[in-house]
Protein backbone atom coordinates (compact mmCIF):
# COMPACT_ATOMS: atom_id res chain seq x y z
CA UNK A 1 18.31 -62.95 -13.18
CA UNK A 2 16.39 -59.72 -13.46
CA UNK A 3 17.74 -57.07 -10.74
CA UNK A 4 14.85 -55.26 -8.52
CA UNK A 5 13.85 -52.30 -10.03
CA UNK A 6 15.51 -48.66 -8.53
CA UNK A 7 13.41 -46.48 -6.19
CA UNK A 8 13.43 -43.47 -7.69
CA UNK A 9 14.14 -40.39 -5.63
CA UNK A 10 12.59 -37.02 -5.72
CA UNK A 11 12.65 -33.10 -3.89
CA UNK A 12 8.98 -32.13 -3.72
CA UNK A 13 8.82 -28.10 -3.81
CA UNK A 14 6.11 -28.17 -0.68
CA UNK A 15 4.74 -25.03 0.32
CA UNK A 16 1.97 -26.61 2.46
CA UNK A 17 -1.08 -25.84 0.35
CA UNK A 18 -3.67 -29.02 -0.71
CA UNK A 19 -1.60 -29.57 -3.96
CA UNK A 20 1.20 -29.79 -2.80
CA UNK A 21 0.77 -31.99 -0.06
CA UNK A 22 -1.57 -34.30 -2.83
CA UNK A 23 1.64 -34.09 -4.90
CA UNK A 24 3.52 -35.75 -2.37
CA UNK A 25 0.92 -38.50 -2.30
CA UNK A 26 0.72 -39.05 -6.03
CA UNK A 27 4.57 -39.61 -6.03
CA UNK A 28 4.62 -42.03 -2.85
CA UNK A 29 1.55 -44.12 -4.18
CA UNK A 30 3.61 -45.64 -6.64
CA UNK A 31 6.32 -46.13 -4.34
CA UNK A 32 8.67 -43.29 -4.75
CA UNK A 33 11.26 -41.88 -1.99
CA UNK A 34 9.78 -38.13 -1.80
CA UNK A 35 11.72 -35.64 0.57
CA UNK A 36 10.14 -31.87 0.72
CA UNK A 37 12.18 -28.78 0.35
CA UNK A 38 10.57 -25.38 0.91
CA UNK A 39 12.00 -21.28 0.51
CA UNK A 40 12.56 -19.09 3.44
CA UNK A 41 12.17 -15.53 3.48
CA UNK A 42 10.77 -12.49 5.16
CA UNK A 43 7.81 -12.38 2.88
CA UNK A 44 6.45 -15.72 3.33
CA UNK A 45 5.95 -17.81 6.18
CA UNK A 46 7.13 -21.70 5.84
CA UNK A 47 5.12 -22.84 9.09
CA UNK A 48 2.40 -24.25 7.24
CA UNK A 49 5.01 -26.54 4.52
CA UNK A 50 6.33 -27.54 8.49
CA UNK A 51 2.56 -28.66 9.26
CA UNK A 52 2.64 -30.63 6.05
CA UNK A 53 5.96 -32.39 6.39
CA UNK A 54 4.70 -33.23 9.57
CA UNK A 55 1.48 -34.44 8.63
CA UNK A 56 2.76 -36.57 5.66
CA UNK A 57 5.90 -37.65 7.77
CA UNK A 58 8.82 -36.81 5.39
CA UNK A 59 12.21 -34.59 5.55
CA UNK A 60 12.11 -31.17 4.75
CA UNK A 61 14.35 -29.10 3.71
CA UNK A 62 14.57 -25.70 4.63
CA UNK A 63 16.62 -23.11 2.29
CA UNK A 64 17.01 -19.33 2.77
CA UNK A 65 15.82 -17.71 -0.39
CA UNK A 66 15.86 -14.13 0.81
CA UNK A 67 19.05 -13.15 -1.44
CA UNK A 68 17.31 -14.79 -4.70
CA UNK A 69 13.93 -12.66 -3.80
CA UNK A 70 15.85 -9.52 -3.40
CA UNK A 71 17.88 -9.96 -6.59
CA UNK A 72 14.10 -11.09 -8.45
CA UNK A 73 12.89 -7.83 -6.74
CA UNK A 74 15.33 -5.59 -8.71
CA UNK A 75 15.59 -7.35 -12.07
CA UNK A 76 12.27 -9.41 -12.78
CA UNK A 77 12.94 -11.12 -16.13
CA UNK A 78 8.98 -11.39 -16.53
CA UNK A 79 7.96 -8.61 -14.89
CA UNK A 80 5.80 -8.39 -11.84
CA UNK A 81 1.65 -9.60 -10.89
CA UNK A 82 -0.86 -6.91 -9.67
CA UNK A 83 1.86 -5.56 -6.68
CA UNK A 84 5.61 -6.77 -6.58
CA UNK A 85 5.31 -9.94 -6.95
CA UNK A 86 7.46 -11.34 -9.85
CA UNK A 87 5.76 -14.68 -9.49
CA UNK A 88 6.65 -16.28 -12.59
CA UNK A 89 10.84 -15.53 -11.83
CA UNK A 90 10.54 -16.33 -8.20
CA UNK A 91 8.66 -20.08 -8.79
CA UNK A 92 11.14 -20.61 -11.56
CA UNK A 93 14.11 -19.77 -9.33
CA UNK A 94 12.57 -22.17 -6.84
CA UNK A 95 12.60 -24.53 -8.88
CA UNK A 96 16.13 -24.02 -10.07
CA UNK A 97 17.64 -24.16 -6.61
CA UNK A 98 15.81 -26.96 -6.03
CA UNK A 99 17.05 -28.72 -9.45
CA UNK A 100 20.69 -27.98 -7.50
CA UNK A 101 20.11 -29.74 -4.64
CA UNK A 102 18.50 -32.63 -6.79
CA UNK A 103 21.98 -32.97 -8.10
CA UNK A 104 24.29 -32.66 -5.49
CA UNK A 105 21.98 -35.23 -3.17
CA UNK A 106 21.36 -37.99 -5.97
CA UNK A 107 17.87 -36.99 -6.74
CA UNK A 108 15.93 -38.14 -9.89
CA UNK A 109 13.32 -35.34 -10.08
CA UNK A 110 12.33 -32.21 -8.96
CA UNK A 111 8.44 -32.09 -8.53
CA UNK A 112 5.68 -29.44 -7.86
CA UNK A 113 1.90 -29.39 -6.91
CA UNK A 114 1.03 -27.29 -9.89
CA UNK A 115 -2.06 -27.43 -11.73
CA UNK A 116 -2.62 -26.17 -15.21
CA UNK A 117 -4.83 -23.30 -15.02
CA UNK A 118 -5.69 -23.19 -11.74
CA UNK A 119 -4.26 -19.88 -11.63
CA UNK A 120 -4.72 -17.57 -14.76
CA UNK A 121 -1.18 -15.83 -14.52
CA UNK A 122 1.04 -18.24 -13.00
CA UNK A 123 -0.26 -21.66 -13.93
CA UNK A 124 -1.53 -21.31 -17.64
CA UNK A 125 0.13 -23.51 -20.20
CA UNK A 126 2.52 -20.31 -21.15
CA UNK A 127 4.01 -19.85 -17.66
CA UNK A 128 4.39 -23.38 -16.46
CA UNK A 129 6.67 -23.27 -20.20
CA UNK A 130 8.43 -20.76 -19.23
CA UNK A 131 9.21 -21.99 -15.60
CA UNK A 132 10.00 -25.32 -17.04
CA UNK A 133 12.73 -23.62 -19.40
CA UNK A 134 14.29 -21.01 -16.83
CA UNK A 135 14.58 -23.58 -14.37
CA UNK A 136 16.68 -25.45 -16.80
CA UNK A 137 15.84 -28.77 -15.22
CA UNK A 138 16.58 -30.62 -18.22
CA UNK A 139 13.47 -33.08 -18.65
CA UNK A 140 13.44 -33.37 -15.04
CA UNK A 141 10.73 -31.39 -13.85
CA UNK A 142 7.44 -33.35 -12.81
CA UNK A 143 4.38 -31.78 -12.21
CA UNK A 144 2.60 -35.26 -10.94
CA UNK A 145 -1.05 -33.30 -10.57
CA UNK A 146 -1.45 -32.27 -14.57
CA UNK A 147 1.27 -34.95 -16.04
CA UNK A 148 -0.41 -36.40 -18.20
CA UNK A 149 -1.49 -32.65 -19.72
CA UNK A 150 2.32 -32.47 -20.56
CA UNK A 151 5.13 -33.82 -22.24
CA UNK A 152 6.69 -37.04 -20.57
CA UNK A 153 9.93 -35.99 -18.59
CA UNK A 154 13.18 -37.99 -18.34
CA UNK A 155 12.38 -40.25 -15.16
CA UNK A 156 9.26 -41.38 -16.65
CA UNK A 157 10.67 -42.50 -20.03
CA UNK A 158 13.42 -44.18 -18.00
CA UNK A 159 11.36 -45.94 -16.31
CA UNK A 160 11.63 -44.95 -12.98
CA UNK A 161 8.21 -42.81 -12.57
CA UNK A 162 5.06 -44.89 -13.86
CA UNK A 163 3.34 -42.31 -15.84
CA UNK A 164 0.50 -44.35 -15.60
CA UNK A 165 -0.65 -43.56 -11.98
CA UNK A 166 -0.06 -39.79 -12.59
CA UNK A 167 -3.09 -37.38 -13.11
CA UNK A 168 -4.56 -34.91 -15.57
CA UNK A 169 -5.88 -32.44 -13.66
CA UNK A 170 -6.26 -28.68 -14.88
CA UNK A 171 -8.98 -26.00 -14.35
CA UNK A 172 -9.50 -24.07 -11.19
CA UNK A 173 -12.22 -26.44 -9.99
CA UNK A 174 -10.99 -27.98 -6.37
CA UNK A 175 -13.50 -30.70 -6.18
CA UNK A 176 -11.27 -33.24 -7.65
CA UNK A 177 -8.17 -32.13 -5.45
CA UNK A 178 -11.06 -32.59 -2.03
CA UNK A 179 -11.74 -36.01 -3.46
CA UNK A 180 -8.03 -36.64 -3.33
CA UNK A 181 -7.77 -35.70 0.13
CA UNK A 182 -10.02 -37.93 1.22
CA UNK A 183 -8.61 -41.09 -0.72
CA UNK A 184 -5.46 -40.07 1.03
CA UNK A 185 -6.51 -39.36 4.48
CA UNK A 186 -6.04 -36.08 4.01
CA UNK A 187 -8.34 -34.55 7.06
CA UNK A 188 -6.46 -30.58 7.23
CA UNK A 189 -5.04 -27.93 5.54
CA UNK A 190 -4.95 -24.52 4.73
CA UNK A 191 -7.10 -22.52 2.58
CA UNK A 192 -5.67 -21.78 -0.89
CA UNK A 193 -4.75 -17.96 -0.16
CA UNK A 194 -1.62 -16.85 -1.84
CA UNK A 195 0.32 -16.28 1.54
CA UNK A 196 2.98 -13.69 0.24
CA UNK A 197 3.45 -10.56 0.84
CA UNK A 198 4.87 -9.04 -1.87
CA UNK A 199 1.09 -9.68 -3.60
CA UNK A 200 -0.64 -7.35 -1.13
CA UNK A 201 -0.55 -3.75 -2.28
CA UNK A 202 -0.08 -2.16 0.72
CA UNK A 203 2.86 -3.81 1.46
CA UNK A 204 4.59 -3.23 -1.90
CA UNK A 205 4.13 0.02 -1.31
CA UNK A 206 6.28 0.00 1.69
CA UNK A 207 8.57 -1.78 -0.26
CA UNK A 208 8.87 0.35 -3.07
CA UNK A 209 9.22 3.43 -0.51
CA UNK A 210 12.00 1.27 0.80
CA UNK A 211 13.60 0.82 -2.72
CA UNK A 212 13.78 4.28 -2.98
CA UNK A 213 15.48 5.39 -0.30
CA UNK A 214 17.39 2.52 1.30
CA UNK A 215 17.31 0.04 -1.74
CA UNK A 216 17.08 -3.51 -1.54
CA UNK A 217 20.21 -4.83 -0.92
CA UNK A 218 20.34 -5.02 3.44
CA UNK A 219 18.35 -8.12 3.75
CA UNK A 220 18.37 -6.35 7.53
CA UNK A 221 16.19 -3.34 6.49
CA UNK A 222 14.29 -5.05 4.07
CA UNK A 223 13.34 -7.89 6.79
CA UNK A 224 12.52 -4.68 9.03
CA UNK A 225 9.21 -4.32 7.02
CA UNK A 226 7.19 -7.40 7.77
CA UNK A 227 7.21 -5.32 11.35
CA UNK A 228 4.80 -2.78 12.87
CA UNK A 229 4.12 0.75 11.83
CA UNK A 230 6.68 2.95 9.48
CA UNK A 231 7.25 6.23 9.06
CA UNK A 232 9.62 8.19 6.86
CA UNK A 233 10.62 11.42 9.43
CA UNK A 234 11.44 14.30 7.90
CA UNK A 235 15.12 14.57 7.96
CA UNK A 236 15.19 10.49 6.07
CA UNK A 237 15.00 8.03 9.35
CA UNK A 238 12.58 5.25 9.34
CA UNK A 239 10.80 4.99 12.39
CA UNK A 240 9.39 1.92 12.63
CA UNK A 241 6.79 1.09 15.64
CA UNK A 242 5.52 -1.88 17.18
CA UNK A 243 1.82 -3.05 17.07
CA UNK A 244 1.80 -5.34 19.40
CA UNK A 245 4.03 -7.41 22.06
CA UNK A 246 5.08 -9.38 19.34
CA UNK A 247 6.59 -6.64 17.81
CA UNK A 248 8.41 -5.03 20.04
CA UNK A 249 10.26 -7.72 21.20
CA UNK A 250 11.20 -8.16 17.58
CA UNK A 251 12.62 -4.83 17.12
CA UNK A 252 14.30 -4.98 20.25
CA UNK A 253 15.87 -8.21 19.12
CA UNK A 254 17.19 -6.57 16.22
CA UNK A 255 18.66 -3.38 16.93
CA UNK A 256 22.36 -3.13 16.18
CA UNK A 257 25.37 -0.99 17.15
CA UNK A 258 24.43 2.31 15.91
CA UNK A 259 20.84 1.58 15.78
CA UNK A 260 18.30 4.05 17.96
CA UNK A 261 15.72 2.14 20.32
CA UNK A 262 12.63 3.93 22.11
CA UNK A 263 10.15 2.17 24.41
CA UNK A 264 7.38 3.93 26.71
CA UNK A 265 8.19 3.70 30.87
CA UNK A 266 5.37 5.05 32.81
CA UNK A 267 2.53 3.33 30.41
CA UNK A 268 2.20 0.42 28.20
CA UNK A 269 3.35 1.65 24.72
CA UNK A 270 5.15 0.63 21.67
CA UNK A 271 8.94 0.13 21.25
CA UNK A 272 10.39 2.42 18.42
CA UNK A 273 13.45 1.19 16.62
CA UNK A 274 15.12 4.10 14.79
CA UNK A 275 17.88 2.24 11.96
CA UNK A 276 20.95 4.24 11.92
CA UNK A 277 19.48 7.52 13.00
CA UNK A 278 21.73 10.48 12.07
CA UNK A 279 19.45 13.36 13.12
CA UNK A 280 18.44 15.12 16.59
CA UNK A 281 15.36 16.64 14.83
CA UNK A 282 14.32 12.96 13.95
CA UNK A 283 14.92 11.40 17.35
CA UNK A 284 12.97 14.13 19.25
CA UNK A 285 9.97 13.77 16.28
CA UNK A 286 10.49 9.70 17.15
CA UNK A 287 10.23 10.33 20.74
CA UNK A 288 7.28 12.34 20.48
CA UNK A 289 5.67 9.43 17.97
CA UNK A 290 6.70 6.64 20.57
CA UNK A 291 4.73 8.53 23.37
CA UNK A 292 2.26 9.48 21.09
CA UNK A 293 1.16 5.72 20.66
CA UNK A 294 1.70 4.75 24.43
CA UNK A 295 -1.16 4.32 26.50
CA UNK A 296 -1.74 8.08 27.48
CA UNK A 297 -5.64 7.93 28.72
CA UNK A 298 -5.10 8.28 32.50
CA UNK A 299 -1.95 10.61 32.54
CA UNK A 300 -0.80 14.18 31.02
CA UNK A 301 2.98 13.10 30.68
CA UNK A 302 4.78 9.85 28.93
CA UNK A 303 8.15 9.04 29.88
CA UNK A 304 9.72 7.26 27.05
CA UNK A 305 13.13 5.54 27.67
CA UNK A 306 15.85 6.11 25.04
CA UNK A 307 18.79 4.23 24.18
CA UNK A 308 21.53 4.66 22.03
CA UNK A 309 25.44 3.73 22.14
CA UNK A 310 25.36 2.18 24.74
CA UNK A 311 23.32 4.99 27.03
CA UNK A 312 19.95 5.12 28.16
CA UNK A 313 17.74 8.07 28.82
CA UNK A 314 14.67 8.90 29.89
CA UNK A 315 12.59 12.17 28.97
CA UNK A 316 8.69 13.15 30.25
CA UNK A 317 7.11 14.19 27.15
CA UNK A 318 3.67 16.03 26.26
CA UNK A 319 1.93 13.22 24.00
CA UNK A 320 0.84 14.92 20.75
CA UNK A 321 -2.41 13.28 18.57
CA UNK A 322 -1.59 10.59 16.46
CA UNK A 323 -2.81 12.60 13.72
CA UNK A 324 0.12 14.66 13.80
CA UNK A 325 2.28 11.57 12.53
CA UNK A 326 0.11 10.63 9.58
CA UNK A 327 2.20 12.66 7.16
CA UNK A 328 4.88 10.60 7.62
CA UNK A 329 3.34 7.19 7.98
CA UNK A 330 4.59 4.91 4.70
């Protein structure tokens, strides 16, 4: 008597875009166990690989990646896109945490929603090789959306994956990935922007200014970034102000012990958060910034609270123009 054959098992790299959400599909059609795992760090939200587990109704699995980014940040083995993203070392170090977990849970496969050249750097046939060796997966990396553009990996020769019902899809076209959808009952997702931060120049200059001075090794200061307005003050503090309410009740959330914070009393206004601030020249200059971006149309003087070591203070302060910042501003 023949037995039934095995389920096979796999951890879906799911970062909520289209393909990866099709990928998941692909895999279930054929009646695969699929569970999703996605990376967590300051420079790239995970809400919408939440929508997606959500809409497709599997587990997730959430895993902090911020010390594997940082480490990528300093040493990228293939060198970085058109800011600081290594994209190549970070997908391939995805992958290889991933393969980890595949392991230790009793996984068959590790699988991914790329397509061969859909993107001209990081998903042409060269950089899907190299992902597929650094990863060091073994034969058990599946990319179920170009499969049949590739070589045939271990679960599929065993058996377990029917290459068959895999696709060929390559090319930067996303017609065939909409028609998907909709054989899928696909009805929402997001649009295929890249979603990290580390692409956008602007933001790798920050970063860079932070490599410089701080480094990148306090997953606190480097986390610090993704919030409001910095500036380098003369004397070496960051000042770092808040946009928006948002913000500032993020940077009042993460002040520490030793840690300067500044917010505005006698008009709406920003709250400041000065890291490890060493210098009286600097925390009058922050002061002065804090007021500076209060609310100052109706009244001559700010009063800005300060609090430090366990004191708090308040001072009446002579707004100067934001212009007189810009120097500093990173």
């Amino acid at each position: 008597m023949t037995g039934e054959k095995r389920i096979g098992r796999g951890l879906s790299l799911l970062s909520g875009g289209l393909d990866s959400r099709l990928a998941v599909c692909v895999l279930r059609k054929q009646g695969l166990h699929v569970e999703g795992v996605v990376f967590n760090s300051p420079f790239f939200s995970i809400r919408s690989a939440k929508e997606a587990a959500a809409q497709l109704d599997i587990p997730l699995h959430i895993v902090d990646f911020t010390n594997d980014i940082l480490e990528l940040l300093k040493h990228p083995k293939h060198g970085f896109g058109g800011a600081m993203n290594p994209c190549i070392d970070c997908h391939a170090r995805m992958i290889l945490r991933a393969g980890e977990m595949m392991t230790q849970m009793g996984f068959d496969f590790v699988a991914t929603g790329e397509v061969m050249g859909q993107r001209p750097m990081s998903q042409n046939r060269q950089s899907l090789d190299i992902v597929r060796r650094d990863s060091t997966l073994e034969g058990r990396l599946l990319r179920p959306l170009s499969a049949l553009l590739l070589e045939p990996t271990i679960p599929e020769q065993e058996g377990i994956i029917d290459r068959t019902q895999l696709l060929g899809l390559s090319g930067r076209s996303r017609k065939p990935q909409i028609a998907l959808a909709k054989e899928f009952g696909l009805t929402s997702w997001p649009s295929p922007a890249g979603g990290c931060m580390l692409t956008e120049k602007g933001f790798a200059h920050r970063l860079q200014e932070e490599a410089a001075h701080e480094g990148l090794d306090s997953v606190f200061t480097v986390k610090l970034l993704v919030h409001g307005r910095h500036f380098r003050l003369p004397d070496g503090t960051r000042a770092v102000v808040g946009r928006d309410a948002a913000d500032n009740a993020s940077l009042k959330g993460m002040k520490r012990d030793g840690d300067v914070l500044l917010h505005t009393v006698s008009v709406p206004g920003p709250t400041v958060l000065l890291p490890d601030c060493q210098s009286e020249a600097d925390l009058q200059l922050a002061s002065q910034l804090c007021a500076a971006y209060g609310d100052r149309a109706k009244v001559a003087n700010v009063t800005v609270k300060v609090i430090r070591n366990g004191t708090e203070q308040e001072i009446a302060i002579v707004p100067p123009e934001r212009e007189t910042f810009r120097q500093w501003m990173i």
